[in-house]
C-alpha atoms as a PDB file:
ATOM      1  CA  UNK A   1       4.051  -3.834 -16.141  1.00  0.00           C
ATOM      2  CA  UNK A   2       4.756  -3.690 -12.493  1.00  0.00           C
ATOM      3  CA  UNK A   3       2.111  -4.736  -9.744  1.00  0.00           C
ATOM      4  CA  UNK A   4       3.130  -4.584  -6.165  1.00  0.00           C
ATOM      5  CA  UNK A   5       0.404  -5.605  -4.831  1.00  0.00           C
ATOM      6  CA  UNK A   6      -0.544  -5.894  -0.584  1.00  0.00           C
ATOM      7  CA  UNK A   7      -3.197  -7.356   1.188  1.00  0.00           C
ATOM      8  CA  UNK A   8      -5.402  -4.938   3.134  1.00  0.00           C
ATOM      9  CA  UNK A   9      -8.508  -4.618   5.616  1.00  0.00           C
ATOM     10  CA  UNK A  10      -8.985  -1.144   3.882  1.00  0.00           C
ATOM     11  CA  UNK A  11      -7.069   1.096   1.893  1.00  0.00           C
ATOM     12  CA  UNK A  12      -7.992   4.896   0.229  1.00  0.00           C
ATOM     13  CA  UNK A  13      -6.772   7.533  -1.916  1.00  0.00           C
ATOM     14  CA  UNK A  14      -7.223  10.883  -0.889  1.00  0.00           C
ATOM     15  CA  UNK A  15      -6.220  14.044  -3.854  1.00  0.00           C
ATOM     16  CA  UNK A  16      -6.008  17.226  -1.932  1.00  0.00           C
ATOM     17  CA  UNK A  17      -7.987  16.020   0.275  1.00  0.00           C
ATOM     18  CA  UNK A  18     -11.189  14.362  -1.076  1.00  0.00           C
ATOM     19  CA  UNK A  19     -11.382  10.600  -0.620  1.00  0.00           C
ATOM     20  CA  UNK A  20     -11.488   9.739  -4.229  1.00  0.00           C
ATOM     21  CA  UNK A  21     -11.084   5.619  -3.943  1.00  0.00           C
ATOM     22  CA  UNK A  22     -11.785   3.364  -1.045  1.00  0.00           C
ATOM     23  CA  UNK A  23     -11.904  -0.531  -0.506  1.00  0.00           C
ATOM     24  CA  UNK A  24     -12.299  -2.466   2.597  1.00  0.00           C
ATOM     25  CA  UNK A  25     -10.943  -6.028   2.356  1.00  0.00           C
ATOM     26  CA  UNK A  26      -9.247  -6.868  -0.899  1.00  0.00           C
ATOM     27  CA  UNK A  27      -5.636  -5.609  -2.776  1.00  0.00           C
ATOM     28  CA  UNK A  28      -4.608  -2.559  -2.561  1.00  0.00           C
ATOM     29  CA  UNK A  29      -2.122  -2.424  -5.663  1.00  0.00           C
ATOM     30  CA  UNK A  30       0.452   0.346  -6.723  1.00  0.00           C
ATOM     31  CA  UNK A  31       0.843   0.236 -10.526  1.00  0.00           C
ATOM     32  CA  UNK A  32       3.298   1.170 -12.633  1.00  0.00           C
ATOM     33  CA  UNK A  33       4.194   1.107 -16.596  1.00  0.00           C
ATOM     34  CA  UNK A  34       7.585   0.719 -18.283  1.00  0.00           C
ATOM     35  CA  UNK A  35       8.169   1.611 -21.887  1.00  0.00           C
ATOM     36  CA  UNK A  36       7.462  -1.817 -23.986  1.00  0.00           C
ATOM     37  CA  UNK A  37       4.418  -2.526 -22.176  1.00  0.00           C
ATOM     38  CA  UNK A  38       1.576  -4.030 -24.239  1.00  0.00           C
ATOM     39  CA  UNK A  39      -2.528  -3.927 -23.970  1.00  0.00           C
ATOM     40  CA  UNK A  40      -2.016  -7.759 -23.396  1.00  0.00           C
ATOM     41  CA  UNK A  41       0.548  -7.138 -20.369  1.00  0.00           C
ATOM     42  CA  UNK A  42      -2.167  -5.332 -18.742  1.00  0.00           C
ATOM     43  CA  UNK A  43      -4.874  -7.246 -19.428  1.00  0.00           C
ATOM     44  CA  UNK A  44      -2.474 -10.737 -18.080  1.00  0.00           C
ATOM     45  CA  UNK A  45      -1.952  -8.600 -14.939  1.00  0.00           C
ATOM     46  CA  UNK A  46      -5.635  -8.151 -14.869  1.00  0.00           C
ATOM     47  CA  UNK A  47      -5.991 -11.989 -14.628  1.00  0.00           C
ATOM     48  CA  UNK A  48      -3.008 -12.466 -11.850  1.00  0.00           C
ATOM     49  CA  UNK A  49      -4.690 -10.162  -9.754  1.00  0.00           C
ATOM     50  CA  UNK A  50      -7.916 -11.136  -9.601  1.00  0.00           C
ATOM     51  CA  UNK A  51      -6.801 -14.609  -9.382  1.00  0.00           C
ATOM     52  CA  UNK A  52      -3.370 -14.315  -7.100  1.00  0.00           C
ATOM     53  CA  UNK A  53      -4.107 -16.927  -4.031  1.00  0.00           C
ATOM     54  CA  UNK A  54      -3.081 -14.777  -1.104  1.00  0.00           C
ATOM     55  CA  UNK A  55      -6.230 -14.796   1.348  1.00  0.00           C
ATOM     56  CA  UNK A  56      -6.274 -17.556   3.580  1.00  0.00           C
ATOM     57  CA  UNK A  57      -8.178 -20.250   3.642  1.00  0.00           C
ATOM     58  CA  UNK A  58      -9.718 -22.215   6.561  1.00  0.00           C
ATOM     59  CA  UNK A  59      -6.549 -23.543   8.037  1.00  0.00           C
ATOM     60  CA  UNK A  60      -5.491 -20.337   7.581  1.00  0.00           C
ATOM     61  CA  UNK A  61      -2.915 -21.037   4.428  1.00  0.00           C
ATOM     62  CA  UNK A  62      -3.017 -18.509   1.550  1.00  0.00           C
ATOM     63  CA  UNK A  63      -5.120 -20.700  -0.987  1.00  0.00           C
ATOM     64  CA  UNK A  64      -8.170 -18.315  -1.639  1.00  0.00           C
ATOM     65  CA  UNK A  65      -7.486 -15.471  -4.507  1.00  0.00           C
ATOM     66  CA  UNK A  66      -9.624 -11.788  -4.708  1.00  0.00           C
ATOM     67  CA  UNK A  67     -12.563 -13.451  -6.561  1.00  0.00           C
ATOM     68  CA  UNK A  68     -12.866 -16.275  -4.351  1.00  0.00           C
ATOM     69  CA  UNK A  69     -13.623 -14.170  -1.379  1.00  0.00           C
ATOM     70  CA  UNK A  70     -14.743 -11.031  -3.626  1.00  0.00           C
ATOM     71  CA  UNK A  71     -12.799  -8.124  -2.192  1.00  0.00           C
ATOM     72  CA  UNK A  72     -12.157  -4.874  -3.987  1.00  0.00           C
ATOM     73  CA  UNK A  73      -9.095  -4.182  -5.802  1.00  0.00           C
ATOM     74  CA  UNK A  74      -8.052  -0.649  -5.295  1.00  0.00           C
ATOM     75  CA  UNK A  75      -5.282   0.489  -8.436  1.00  0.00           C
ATOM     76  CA  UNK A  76      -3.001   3.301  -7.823  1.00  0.00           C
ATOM     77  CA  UNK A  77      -0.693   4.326 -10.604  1.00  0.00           C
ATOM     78  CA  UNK A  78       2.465   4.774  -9.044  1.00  0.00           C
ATOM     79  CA  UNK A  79       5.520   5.341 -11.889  1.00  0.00           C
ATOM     80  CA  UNK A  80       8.585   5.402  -9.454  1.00  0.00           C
ATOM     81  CA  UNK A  81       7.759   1.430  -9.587  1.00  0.00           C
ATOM     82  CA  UNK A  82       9.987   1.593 -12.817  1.00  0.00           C
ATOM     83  CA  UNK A  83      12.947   3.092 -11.266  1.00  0.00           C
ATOM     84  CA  UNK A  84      16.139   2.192 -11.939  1.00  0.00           C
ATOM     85  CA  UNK A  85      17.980   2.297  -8.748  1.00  0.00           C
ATOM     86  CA  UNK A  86      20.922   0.169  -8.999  1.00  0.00           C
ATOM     87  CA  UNK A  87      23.347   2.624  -8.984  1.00  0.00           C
ATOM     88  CA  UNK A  88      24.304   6.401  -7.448  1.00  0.00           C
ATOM     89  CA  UNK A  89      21.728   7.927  -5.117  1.00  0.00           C
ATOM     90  CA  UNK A  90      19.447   9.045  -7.379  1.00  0.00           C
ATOM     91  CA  UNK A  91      16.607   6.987  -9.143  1.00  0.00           C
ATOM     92  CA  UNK A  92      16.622   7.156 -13.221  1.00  0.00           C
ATOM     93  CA  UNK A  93      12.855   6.632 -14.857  1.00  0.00           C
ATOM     94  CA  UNK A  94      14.304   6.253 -18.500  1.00  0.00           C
ATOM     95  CA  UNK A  95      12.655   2.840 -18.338  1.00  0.00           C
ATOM     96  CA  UNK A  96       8.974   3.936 -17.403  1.00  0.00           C
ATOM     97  CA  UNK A  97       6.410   4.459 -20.018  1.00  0.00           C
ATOM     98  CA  UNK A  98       5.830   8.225 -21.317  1.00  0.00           C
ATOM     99  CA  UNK A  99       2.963   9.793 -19.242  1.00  0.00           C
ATOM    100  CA  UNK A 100       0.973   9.270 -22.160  1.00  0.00           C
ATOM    101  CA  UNK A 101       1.165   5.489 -22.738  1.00  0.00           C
ATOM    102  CA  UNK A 102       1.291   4.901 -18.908  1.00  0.00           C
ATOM    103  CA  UNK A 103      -2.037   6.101 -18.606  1.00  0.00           C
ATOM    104  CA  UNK A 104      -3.673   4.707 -21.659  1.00  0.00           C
ATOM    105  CA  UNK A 105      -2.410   1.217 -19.988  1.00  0.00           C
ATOM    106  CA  UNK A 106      -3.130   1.847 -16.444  1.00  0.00           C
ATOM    107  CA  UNK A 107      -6.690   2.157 -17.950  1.00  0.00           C
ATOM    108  CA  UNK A 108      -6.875  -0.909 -19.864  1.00  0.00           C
ATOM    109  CA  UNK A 109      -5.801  -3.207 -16.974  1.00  0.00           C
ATOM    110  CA  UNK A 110      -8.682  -0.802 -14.625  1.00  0.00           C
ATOM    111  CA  UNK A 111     -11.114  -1.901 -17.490  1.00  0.00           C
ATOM    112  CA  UNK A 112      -9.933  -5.778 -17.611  1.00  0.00           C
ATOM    113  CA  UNK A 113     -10.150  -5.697 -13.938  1.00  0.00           C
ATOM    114  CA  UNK A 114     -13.419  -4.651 -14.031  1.00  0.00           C
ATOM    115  CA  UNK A 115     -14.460  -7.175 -16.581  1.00  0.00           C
ATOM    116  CA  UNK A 116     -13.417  -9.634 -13.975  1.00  0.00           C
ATOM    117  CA  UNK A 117     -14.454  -8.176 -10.493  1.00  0.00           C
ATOM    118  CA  UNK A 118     -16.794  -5.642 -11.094  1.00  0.00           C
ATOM    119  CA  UNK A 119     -16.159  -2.226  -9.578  1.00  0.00           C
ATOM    120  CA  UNK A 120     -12.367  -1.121  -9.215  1.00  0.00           C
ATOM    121  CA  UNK A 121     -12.023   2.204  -7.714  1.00  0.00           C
ATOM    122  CA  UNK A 122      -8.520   3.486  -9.009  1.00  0.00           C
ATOM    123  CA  UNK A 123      -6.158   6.375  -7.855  1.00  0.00           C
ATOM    124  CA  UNK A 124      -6.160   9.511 -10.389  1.00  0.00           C
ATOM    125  CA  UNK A 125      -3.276   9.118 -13.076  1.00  0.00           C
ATOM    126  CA  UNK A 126      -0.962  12.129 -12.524  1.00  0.00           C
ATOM    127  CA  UNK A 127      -2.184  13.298  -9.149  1.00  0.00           C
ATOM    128  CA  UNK A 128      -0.530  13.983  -5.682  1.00  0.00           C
ATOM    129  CA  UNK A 129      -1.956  11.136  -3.918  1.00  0.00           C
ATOM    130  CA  UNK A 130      -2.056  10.585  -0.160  1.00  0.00           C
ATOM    131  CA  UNK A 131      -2.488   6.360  -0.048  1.00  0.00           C
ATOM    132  CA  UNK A 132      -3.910   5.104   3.104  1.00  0.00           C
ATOM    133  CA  UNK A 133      -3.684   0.983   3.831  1.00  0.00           C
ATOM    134  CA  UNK A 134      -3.823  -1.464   6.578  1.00  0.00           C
ATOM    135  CA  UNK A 135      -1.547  -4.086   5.770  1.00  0.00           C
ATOM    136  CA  UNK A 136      -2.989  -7.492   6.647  1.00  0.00           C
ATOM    137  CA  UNK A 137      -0.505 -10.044   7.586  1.00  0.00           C
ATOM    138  CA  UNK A 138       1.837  -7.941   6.766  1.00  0.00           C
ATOM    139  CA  UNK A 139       1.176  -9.476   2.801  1.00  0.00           C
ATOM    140  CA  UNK A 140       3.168  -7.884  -0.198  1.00  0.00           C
ATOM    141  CA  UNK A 141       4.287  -9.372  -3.547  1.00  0.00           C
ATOM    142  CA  UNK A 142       5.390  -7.987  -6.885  1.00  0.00           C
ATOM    143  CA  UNK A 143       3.882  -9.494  -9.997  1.00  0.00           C
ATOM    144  CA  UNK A 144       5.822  -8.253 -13.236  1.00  0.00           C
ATOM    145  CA  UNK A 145       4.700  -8.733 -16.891  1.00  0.00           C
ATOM    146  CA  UNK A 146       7.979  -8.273 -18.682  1.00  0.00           C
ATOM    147  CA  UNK A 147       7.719  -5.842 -20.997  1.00  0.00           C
ATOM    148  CA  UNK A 148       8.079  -6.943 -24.901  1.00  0.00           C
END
């Protein structure tokens, strides 16, 4: 399970139109799901996330993590995350999950996340999404669970 995840002063999800997700300081993080991915890959992603030190501190170093300063976490399932693009000009997705499995998943690591933080406004599975962020720093890292 892929996680790119950036630090943001706000970030929203708009589906034809209607704001359907918004956070103000937190993660906004684009999800996606390969084939092999287990329940406990999302729910170890969960855990990253909510516990990934990349909000600074007082002397300004990146030592404080989402629950430390208790931001939202906005997820956004995003499936061309499990491209393969080394080759040609043209991405392959034989590696990301079936639709079906990639959304059962996306949900369970939107449920473990909310275990841990609360409310977690999410993207809609399958949608045309317009995604809306202000980067702050600019801050973006990828956190992968290897699939099994």
């Amino acid at each position: 399970m892929i996680g790119l995840l950036q630090r943001v002063s706000r970030a929203a999800v708009r589906v034809e139109g209607e704001t359907v997700a918004a956070i103000g300081t937190g993660l906004l993080v684009l999800v996606g799901v390969e084939r092999g991915d287990t329940t406990e890959g999302a729910q170890r992603l969960a855990q990253r996330l909510a516990g990934y030190r990349v909000f600074p501190d007082e002397r300004g170093r990146m030592n404080r993590s989402l629950q430390d300063i208790g931001g939202g976490l906005l997820l956004v399932p995003q499936f061309t995350l499990a491209a393969d693009t080394r080759k040609g000009n043209r991405p392959g997705f034989a590696s990301a999950a079936d639709p079906a499995e990639g959304e059962r998943l996306f949900e369970v690591l939107a449920d473990a996340a909310r275990e841990r933080l609360g409310e977690v406004p999410t993207g809609r599975f399958g949608a045309d999404m317009a995604v809306e962020l202000v980067n702050d720093g600019p801050v973006t890292f990828e956190l992968r669970i290897p699939p099994a």
